[in-house]
Protein backbone atom coordinates (compact mmCIF):
# COMPACT_ATOMS: atom_id res chain seq x y z
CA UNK A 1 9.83 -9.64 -13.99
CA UNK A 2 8.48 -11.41 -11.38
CA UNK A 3 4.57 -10.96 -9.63
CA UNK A 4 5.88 -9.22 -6.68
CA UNK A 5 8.21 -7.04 -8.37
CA UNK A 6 5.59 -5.69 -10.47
CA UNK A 7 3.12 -5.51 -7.77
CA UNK A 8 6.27 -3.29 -5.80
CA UNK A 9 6.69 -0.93 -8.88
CA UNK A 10 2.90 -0.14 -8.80
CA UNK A 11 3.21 0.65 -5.21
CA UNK A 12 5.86 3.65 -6.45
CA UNK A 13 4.00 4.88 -8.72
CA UNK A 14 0.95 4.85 -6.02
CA UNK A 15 2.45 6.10 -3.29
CA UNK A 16 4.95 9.41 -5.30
CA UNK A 17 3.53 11.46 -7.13
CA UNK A 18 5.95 12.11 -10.56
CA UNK A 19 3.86 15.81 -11.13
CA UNK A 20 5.71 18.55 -13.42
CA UNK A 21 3.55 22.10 -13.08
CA UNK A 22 0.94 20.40 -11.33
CA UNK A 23 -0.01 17.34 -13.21
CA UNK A 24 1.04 13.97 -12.25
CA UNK A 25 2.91 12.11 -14.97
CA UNK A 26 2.09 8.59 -13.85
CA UNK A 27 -1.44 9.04 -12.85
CA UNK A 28 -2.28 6.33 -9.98
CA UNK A 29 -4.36 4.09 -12.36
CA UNK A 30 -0.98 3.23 -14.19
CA UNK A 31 0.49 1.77 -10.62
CA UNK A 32 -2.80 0.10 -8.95
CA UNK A 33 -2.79 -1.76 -12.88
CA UNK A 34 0.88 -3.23 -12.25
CA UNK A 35 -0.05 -3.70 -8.62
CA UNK A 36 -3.25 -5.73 -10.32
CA UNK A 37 -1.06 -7.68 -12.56
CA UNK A 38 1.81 -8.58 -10.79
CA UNK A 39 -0.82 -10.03 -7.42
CA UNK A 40 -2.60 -11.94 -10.11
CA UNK A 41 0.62 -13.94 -11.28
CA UNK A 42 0.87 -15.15 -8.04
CA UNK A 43 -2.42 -17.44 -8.12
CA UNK A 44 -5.13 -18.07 -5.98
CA UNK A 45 -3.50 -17.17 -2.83
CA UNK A 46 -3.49 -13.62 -3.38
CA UNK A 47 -6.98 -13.03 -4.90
CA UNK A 48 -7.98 -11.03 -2.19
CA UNK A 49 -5.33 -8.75 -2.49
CA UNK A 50 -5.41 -8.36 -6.15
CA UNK A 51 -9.16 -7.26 -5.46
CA UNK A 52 -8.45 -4.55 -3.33
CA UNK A 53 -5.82 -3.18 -5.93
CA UNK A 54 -8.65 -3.52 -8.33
CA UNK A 55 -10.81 -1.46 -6.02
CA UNK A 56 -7.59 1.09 -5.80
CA UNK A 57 -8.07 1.44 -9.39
CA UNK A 58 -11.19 2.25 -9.40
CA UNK A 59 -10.95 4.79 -6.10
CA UNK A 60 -8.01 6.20 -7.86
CA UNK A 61 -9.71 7.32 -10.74
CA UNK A 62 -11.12 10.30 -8.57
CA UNK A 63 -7.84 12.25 -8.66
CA UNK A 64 -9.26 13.34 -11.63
CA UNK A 65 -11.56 14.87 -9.87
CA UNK A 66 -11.14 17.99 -7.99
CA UNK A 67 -12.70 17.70 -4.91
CA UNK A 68 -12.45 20.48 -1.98
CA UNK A 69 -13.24 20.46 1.68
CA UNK A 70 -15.12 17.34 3.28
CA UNK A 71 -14.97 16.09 -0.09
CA UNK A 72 -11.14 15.72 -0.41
CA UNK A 73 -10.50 14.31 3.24
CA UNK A 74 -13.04 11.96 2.49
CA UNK A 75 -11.86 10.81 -0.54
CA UNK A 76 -7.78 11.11 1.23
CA UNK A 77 -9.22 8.22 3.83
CA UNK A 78 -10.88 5.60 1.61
CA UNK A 79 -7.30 6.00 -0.58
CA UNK A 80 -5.27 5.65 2.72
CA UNK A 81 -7.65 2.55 3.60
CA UNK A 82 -7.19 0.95 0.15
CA UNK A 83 -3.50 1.30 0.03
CA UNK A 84 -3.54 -0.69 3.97
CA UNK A 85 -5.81 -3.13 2.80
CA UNK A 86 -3.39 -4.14 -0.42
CA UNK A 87 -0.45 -3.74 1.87
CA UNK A 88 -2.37 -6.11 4.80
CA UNK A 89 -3.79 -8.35 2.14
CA UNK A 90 -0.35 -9.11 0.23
CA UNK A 91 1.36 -9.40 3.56
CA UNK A 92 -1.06 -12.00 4.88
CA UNK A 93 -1.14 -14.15 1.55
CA UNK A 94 2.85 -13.59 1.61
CA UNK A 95 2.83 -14.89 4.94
CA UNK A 96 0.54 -17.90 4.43
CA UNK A 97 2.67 -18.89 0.89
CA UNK A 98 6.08 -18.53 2.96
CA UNK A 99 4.49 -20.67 5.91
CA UNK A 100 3.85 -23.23 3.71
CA UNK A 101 7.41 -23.13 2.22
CA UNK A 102 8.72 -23.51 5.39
CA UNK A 103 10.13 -19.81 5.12
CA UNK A 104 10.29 -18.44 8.15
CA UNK A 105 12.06 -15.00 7.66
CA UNK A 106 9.30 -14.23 4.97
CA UNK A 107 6.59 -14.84 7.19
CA UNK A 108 8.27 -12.92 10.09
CA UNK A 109 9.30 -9.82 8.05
CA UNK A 110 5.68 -9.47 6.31
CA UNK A 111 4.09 -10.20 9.90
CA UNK A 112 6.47 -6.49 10.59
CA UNK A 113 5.96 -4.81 7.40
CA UNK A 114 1.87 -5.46 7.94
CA UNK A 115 2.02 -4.44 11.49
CA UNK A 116 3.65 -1.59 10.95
CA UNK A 117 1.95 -0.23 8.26
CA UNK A 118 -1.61 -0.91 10.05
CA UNK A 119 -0.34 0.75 13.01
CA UNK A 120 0.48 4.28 10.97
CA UNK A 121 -2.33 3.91 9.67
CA UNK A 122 -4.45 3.60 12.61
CA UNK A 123 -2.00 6.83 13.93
CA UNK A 124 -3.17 9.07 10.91
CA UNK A 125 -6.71 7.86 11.07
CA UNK A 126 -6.61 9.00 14.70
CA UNK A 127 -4.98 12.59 14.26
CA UNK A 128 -7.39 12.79 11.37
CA UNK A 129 -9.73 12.54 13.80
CA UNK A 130 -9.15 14.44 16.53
CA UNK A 131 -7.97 17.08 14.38
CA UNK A 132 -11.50 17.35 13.55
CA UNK A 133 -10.26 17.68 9.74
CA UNK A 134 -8.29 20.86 10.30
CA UNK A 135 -4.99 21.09 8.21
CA UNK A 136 -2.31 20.50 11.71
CA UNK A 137 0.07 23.58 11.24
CA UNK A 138 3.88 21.77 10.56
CA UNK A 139 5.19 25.35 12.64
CA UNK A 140 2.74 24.12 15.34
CA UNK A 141 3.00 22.44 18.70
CA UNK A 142 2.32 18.89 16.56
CA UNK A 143 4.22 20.14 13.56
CA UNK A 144 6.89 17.82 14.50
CA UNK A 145 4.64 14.39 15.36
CA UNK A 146 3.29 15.01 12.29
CA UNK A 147 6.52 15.44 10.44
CA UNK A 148 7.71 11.94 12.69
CA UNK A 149 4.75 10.35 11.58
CA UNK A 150 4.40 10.98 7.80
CA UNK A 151 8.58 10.00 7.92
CA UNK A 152 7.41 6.61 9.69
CA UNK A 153 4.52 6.42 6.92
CA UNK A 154 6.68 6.90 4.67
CA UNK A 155 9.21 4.04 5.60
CA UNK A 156 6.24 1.74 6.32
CA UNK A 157 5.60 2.02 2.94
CA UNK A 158 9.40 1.54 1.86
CA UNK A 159 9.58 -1.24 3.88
CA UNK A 160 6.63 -3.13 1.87
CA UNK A 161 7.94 -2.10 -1.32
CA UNK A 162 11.30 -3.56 -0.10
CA UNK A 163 9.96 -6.81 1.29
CA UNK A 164 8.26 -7.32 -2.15
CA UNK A 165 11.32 -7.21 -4.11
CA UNK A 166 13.43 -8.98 -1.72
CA UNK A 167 10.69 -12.58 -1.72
CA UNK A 168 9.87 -11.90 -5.58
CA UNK A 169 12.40 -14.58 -6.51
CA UNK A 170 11.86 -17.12 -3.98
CA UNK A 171 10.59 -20.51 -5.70
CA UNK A 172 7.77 -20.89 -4.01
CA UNK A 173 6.62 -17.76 -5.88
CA UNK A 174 7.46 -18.88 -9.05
CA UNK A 175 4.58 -21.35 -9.40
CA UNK A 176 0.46 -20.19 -9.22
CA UNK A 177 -1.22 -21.35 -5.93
CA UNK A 178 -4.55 -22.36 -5.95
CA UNK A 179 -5.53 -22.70 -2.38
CA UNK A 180 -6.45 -20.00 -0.16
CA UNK A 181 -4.87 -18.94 3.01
């Protein structure tokens, strides 16, 4: 299986949780180590983003942990960060490897996918925010922004996932880069 494949099957198991009575099956750990993998096939070019999936690995070790209150939100952000930076990271190297390939349609589409996903976000960071950590009612007046915007997460995050698997057998990818973008 290809780098990019991998790195999209670590993203499912990151991003759903597979829980039966409470306890998730596929604990993150087991997806940000295929995400590690599969980026560090791909050579040099995507060091960076194989970094920050290390760092996910590490974060993701405290959902072991049960944290409550402050505690949980904060530790909700830095895993919402970590998952943009590996999405914004893999995007850009994908970008720069595809420019170089004279790939256009790769560089556009992961230009979208990174936009997008930086842009929700920036959204949930902001209602975050302003909600001054409160849990937002879904009944409430922004129950349905809230429902919009985890939907738009959501497909964000399909739309990596996708994006991965759809350039994972492009020849460029098949060989390690060494240079940087």
């Amino acid at each position: 299986m290809s780098g990019l494949k991998v790195a999209g099957l670590g993203m499912v198991v990151v991003l759903v949780d597979f829980r039966l009575a409470g306890f998730d099956l596929l604990a993150d750990i087991v997806g940000w180590i295929l995400v590690y993998a599969g980026l560090g096939r791909l050579g040099a070019g995507f060091f960076r983003a194989k970094l920050a999936a290390g760092i996910g690995g590490v974060v993701s070790l405290g959902q072991f942990a049960r944290f409550e209150g402050s505690s949980a939100q904060l530790f909700s952000i830095i895993e919402l960060i970590v998952v943009t930076a590996v999405v914004v990271l893999t995007c850009t190297a994908l970008m720069w490897v595809a420019a170089n390939a004279d790939d256009e349609r790769t560089v556009t589409s992961a230009s979208q996918v990174r936009s997008a996903n930086l842009l929700t976000t920036m959204v949930i960071l902001v209602v975050g925010f302003l909600s001054g950590g409160r849990t937002i009612e879904v009944g409430g007046g922004g129950g349905l922004f809230i429902v919009l915007l985890a939907a738009v997460a959501f497909a964000a995050s399909l739309w990596f996932i996708f994006l991965l698997c759809g350039a994972a057998d492009r020849p460029y990818l098949q060989s390690r880069r060494r240079a940087e973008p």
